[in-house]
Protein backbone atom coordinates (compact mmCIF):
# COMPACT_ATOMS: atom_id res chain seq x y z
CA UNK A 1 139.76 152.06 80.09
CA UNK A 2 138.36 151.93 83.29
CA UNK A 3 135.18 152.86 82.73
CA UNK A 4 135.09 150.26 80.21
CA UNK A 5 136.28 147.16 82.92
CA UNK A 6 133.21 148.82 85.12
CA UNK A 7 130.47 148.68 82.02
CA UNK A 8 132.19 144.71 81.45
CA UNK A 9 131.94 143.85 85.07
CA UNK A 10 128.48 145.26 85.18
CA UNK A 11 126.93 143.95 82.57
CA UNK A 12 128.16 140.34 83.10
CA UNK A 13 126.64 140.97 87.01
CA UNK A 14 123.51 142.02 85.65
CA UNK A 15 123.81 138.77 82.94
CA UNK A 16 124.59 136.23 85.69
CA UNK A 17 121.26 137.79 87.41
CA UNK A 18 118.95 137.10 85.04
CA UNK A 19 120.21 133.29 83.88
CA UNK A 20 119.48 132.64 87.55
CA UNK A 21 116.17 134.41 87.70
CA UNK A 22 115.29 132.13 84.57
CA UNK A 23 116.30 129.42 85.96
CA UNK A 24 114.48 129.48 89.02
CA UNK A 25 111.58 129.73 87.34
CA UNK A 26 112.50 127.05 85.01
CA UNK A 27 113.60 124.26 87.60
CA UNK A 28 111.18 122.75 90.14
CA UNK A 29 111.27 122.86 93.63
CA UNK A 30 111.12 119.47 94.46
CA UNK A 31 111.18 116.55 92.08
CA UNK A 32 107.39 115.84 92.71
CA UNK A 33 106.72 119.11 90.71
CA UNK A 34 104.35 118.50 87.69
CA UNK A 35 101.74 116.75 87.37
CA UNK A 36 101.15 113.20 87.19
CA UNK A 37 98.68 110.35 86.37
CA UNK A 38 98.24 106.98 87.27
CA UNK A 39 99.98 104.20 85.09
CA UNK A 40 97.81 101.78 83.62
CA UNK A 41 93.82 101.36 84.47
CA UNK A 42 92.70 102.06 87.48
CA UNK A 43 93.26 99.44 90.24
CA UNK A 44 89.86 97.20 90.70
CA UNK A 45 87.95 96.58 94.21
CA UNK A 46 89.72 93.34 94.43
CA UNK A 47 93.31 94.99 93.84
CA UNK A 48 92.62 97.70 96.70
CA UNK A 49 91.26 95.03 98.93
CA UNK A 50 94.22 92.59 98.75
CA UNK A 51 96.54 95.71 99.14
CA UNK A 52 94.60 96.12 102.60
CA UNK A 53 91.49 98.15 101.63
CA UNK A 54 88.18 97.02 103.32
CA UNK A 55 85.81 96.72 100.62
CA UNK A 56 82.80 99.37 101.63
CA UNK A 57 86.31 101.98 101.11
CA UNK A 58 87.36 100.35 97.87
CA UNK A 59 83.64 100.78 96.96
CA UNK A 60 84.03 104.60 97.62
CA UNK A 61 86.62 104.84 95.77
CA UNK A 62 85.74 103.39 92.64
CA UNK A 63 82.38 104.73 92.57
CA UNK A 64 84.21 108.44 93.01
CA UNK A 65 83.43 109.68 89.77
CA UNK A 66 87.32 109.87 88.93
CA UNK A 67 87.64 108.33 85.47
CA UNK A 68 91.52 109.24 85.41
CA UNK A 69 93.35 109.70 88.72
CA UNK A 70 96.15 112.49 88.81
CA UNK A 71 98.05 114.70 91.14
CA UNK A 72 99.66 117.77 90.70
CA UNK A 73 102.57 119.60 92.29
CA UNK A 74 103.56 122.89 92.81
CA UNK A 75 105.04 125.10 95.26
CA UNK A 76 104.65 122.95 98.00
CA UNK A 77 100.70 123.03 96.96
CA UNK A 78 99.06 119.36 95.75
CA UNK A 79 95.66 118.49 94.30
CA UNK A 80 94.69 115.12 93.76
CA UNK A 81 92.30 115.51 90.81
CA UNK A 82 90.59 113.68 87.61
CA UNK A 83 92.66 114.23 84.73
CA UNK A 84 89.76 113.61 82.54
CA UNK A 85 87.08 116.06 84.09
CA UNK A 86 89.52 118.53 86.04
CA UNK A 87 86.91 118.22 89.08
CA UNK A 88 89.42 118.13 92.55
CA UNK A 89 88.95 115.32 94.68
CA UNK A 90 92.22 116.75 97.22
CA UNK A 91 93.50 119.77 97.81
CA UNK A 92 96.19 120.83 100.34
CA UNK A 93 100.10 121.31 100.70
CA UNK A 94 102.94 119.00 100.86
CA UNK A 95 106.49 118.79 102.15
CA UNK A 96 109.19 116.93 100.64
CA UNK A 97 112.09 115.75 103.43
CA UNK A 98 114.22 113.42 101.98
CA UNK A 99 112.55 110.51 100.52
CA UNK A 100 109.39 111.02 102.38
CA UNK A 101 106.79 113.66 101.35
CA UNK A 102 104.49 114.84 103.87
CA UNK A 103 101.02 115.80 102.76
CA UNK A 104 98.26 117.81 105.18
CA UNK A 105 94.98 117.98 102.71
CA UNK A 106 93.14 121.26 103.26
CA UNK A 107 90.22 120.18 101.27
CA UNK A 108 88.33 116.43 100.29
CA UNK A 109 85.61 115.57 98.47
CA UNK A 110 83.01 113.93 100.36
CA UNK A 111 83.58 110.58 98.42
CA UNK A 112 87.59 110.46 99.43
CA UNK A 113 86.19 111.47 103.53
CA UNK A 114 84.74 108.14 102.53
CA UNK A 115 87.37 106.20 102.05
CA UNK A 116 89.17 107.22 105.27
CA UNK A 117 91.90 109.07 104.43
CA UNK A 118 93.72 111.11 107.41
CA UNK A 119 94.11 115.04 107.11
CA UNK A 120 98.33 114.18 107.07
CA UNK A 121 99.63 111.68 105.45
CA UNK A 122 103.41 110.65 105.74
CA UNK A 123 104.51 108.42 102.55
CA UNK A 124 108.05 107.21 100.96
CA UNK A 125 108.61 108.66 97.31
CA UNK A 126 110.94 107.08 94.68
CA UNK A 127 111.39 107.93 91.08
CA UNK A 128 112.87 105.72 88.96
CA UNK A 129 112.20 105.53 84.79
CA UNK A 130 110.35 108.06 84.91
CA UNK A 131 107.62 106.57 87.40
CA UNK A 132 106.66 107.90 90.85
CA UNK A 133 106.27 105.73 93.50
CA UNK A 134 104.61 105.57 96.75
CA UNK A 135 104.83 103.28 99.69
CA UNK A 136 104.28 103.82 103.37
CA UNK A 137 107.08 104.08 105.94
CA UNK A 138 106.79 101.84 108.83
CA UNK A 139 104.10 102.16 111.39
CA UNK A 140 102.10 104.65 109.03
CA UNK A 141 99.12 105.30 107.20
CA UNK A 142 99.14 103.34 103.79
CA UNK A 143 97.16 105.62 101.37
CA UNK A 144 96.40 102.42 99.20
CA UNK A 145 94.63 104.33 96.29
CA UNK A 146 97.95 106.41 95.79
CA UNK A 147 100.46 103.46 96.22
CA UNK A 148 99.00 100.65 94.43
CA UNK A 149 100.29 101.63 91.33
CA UNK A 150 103.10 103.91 89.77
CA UNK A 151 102.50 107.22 88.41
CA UNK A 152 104.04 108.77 85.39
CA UNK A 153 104.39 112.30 84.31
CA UNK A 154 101.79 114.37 81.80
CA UNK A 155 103.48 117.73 81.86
């Protein structure tokens, strides 16, 4: 008998173990895990200049190569890459506080150094129907390329 409460004991400890190993792989670590792509078209020169964008960077931008803007998240890694063509235009890791996501790129393309972006960039991160958001907090960097439009998931 006791043996037998041991063996039950045991092998609901060694059950409980592997539902949460499974399920750590399973979940994400942050709700920016995945990856995404930009909703709708992508934004035109005069779109990125009324958002703030001085036009010789909104010409760098377009004129990229990036047919289909996307992002992807993972383990506190991000690339920022073209969905179509898989070719990286970003590369470094990110930090999710809150509802602000910090991001420190480790690599850019020489057509993104273009368009100014900073090596860290703090931004605000909402998801609501299924669509990411950006937007700057006050007094920072507005990354106008990633906020001008909502993102939704391809995963």
């Amino acid at each position: 008998m006791r043996r037998s409460v041991v063996m039950v004991i045991f092998a609901s400890l060694v059950a409980a173990l592997a539902a949460t190993a499974v399920s750590a792989r399973i979940e994400p670590n942050s709700p920016l895990e995945g990856r995404w792509k930009l909703a709708g078209p992508k934004p035109t020169a005069q779109a990125l200049i009324a958002k703030g964008m001085t036009p010789a960077r909104a010409d760098a931008l377009l004129h990229n190569g990036v047919t289909t803007p996307a992002m992807e998240y993972h383990a506190g890694h991000f690339r920022w890459f073209d969905l179509a063509t898989g070719t990286n235009v970003a590369t470094g890791t990110y930090v999710v506080r809150g509802d602000e996501v910090t991001f420190t790129t480790t690599w850019q393309s020489s057509a993104i150094s273009k368009t100014g972006l900073p090596p860290v960039v703090v931004l605000r991160w909402s998801i609501f129907r299924h669509r990411l958001t950006f937007s700057a907090p006050p007094g920072r960097y507005l990354v106008t390329a990633i906020t001008i439009s909502p993102w939704v998931r391809v995963d």
